[in-house]
C-alpha atoms as a PDB file:
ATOM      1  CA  UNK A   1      68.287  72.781 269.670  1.00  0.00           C
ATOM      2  CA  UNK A   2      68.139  75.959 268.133  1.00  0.00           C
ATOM      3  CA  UNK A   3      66.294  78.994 270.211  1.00  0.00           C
ATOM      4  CA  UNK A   4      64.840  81.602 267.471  1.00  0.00           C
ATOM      5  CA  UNK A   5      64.193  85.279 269.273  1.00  0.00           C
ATOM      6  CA  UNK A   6      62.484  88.675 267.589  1.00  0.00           C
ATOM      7  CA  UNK A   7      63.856  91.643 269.118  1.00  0.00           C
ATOM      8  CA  UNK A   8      63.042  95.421 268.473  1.00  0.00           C
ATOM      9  CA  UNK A   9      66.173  97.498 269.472  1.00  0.00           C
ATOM     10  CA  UNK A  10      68.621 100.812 268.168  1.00  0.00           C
ATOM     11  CA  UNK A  11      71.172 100.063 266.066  1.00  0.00           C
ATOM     12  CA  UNK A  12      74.146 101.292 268.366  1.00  0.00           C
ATOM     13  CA  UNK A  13      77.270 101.062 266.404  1.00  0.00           C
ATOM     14  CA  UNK A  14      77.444 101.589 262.225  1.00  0.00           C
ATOM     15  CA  UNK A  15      77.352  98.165 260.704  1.00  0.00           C
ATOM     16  CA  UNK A  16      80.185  96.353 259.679  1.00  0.00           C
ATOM     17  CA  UNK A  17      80.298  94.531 256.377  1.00  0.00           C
ATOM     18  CA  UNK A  18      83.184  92.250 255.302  1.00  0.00           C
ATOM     19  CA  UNK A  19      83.783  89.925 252.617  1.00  0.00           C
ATOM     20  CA  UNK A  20      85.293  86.622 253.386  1.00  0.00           C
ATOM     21  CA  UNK A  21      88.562  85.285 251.744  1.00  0.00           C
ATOM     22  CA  UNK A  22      86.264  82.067 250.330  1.00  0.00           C
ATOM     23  CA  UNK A  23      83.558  84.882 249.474  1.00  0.00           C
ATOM     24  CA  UNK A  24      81.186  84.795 251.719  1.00  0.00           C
ATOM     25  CA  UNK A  25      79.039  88.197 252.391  1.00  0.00           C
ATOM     26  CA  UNK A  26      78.694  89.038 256.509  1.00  0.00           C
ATOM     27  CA  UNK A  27      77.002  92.326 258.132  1.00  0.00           C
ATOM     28  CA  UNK A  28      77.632  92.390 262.123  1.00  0.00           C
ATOM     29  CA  UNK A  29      76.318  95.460 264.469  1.00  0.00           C
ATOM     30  CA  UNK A  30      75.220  95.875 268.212  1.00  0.00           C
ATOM     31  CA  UNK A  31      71.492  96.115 268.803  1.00  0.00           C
ATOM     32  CA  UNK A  32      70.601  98.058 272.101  1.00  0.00           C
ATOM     33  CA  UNK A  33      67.322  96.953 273.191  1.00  0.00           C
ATOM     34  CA  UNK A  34      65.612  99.033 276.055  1.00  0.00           C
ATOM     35  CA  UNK A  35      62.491  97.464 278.377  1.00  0.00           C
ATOM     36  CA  UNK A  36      60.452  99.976 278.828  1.00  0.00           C
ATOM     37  CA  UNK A  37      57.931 100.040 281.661  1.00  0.00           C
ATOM     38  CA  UNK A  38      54.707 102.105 282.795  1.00  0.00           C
ATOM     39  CA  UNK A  39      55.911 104.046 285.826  1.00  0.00           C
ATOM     40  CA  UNK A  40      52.530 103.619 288.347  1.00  0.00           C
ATOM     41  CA  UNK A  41      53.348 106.873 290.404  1.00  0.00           C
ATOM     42  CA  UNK A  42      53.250 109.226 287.409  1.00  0.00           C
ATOM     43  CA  UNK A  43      51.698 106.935 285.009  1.00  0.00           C
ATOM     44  CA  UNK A  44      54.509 107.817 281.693  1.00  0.00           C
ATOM     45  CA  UNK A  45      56.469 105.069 280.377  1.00  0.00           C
ATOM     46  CA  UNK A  46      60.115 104.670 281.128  1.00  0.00           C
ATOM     47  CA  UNK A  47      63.116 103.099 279.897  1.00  0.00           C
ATOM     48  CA  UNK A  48      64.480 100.489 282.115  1.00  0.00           C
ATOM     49  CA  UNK A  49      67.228  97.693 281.547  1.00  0.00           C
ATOM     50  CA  UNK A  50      69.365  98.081 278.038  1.00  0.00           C
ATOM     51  CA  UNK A  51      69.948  94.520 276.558  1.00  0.00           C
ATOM     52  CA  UNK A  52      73.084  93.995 274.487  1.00  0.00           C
ATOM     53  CA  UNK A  53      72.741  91.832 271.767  1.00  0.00           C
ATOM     54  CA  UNK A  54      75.824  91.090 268.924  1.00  0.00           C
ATOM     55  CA  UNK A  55      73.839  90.986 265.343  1.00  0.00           C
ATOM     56  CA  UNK A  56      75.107  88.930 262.607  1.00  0.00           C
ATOM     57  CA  UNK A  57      73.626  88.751 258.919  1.00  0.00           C
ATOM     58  CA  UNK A  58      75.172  86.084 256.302  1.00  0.00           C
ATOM     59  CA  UNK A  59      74.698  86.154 252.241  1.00  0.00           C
ATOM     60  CA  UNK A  60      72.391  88.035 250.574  1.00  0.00           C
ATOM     61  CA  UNK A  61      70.684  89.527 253.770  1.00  0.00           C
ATOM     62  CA  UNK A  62      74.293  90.780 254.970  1.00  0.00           C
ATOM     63  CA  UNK A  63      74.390  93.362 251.598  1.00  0.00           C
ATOM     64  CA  UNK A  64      70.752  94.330 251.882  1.00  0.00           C
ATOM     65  CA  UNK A  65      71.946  95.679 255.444  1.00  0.00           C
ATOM     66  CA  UNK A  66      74.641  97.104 254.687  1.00  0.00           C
ATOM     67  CA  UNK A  67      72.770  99.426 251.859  1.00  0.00           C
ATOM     68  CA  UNK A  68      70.072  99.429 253.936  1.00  0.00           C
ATOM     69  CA  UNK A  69      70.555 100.019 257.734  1.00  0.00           C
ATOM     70  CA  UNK A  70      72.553 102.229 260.065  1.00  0.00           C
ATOM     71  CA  UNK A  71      73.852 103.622 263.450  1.00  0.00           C
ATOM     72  CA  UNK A  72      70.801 104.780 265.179  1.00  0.00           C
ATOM     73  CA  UNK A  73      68.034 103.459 263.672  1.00  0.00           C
ATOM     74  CA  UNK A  74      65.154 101.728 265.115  1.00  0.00           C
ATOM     75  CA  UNK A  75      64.965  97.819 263.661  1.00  0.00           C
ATOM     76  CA  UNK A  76      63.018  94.902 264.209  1.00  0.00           C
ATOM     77  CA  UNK A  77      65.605  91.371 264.474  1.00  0.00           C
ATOM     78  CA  UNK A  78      64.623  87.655 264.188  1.00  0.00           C
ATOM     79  CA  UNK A  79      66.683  85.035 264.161  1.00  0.00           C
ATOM     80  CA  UNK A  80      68.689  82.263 266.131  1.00  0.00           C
ATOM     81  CA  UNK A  81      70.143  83.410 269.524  1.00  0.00           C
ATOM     82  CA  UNK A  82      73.668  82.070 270.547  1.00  0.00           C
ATOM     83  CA  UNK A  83      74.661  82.376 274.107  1.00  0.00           C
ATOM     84  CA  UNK A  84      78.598  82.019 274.828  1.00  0.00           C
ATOM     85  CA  UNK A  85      80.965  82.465 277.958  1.00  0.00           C
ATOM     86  CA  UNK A  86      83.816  83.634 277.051  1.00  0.00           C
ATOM     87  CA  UNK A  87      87.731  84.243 279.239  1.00  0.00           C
ATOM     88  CA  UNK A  88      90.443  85.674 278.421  1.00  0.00           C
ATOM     89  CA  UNK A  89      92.726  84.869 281.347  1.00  0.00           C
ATOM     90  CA  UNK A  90      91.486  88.236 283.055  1.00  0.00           C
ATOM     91  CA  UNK A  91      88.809  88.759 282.387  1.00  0.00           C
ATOM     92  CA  UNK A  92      85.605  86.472 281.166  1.00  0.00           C
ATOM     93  CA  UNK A  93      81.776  87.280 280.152  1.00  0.00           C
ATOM     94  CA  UNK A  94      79.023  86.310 278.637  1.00  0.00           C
ATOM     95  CA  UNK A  95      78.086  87.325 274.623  1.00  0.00           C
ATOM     96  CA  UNK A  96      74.443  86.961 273.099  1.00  0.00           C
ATOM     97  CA  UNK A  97      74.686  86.753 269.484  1.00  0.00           C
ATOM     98  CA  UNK A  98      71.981  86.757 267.046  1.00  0.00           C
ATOM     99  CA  UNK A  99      72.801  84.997 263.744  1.00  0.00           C
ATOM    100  CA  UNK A 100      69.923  86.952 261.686  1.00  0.00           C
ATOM    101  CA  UNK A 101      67.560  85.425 258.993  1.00  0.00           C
ATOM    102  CA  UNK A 102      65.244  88.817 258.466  1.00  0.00           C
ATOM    103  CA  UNK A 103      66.021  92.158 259.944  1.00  0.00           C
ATOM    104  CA  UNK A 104      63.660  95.328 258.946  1.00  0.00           C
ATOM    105  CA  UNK A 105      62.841  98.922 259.869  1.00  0.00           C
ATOM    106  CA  UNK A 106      60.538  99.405 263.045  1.00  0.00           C
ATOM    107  CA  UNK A 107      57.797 101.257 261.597  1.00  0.00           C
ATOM    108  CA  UNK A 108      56.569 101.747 264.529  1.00  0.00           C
ATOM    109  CA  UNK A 109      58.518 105.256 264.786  1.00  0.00           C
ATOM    110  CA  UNK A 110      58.826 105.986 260.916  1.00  0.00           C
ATOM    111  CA  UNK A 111      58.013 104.969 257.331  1.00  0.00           C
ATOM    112  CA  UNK A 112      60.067 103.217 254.709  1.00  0.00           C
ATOM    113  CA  UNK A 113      59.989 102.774 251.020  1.00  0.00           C
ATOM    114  CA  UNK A 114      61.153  98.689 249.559  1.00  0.00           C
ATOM    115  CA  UNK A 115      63.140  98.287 246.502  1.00  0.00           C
ATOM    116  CA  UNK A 116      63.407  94.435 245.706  1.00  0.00           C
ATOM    117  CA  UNK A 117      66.605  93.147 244.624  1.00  0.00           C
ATOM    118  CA  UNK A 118      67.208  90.570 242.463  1.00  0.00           C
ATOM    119  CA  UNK A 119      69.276  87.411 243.135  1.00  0.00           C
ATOM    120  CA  UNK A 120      72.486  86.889 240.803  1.00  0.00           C
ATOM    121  CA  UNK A 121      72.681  83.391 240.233  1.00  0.00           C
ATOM    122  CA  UNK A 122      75.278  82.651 236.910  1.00  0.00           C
ATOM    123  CA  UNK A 123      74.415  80.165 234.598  1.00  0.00           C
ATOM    124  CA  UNK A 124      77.221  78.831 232.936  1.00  0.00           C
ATOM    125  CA  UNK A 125      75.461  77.608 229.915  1.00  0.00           C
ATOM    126  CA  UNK A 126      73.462  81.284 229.547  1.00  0.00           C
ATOM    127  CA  UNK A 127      77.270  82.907 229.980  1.00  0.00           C
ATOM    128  CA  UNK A 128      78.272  81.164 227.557  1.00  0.00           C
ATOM    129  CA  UNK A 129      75.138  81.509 225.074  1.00  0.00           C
ATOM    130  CA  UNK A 130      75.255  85.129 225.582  1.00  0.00           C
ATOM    131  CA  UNK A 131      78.958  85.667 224.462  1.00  0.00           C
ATOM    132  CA  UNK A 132      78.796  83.856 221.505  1.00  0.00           C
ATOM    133  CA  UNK A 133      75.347  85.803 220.452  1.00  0.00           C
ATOM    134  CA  UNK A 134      77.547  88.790 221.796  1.00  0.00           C
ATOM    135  CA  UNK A 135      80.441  87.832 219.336  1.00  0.00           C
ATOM    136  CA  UNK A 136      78.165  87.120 216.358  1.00  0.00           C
ATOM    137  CA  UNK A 137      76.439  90.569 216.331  1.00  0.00           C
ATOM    138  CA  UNK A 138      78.250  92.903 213.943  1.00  0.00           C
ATOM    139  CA  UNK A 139      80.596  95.718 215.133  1.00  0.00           C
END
């Protein structure tokens, strides 16, 4: 079964990007996400509970992240929501991951400009095609 969730939260800690020994891109940060609530005494909105989540972006959406978000800014998260207990002998918990398939600005509190990036996939037959054309041409 696989439980898909959208949140809107801060990014709370600068994003960490690593590269995997077999290659394999991953972007992880912690998403604070506040409920907010309309106080009926004075009638101004409040924050209430904070909501911890761990984010994780594989691939091609992990760089975009990393060039693209950081600490402190306001994002908008979807993705697959992992739920774990965890002990380590003295202590145990609970972790809520979110293994991300889009994550975006929250222009709700600000603007952003999109620059498209291409996908690099190598064809080994065009490599090849375009060093010999590369060797032919004269010095």
């Amino acid at each position: 079964m696989s439980d898909n969730i959208t949140l809107r939260g801060l990014v709370a800690t600068t994003p960490r990007h690593i590269t995997t020994e077999a290659g394999l891109e991953v972007t992880s940060f912690r998403l604070a996400s506040t409920t907010r609530k309309l106080d009926s005494e004075t009638g101004v909105w409040v924050d209430s509970d904070v909501n911890w989540f761990t984010v994780s972006a594989f691939r091609q959406l992990a760089g975009n992240v990393a060039q693209s978000i950081s600490k402190g800014e306001r994002v908008v998260v979807s993705g697959r929501l992992k739920v774990r207990d965890w002990d380590n002998g003295e202590r145990s918990g609970t972790s809520v991951e979110v293994e991300a398939s889009a994550i975006g600005h929250d222009l709700t509190f600000g603007t952003a400009s999109f620059e498209r990036r291409s996908l690099v996939v190598s064809d080994p037959e065009e490599d090849e095609e375009a060093e010999v054309e590369e060797n032919l041409q004269p010095a």
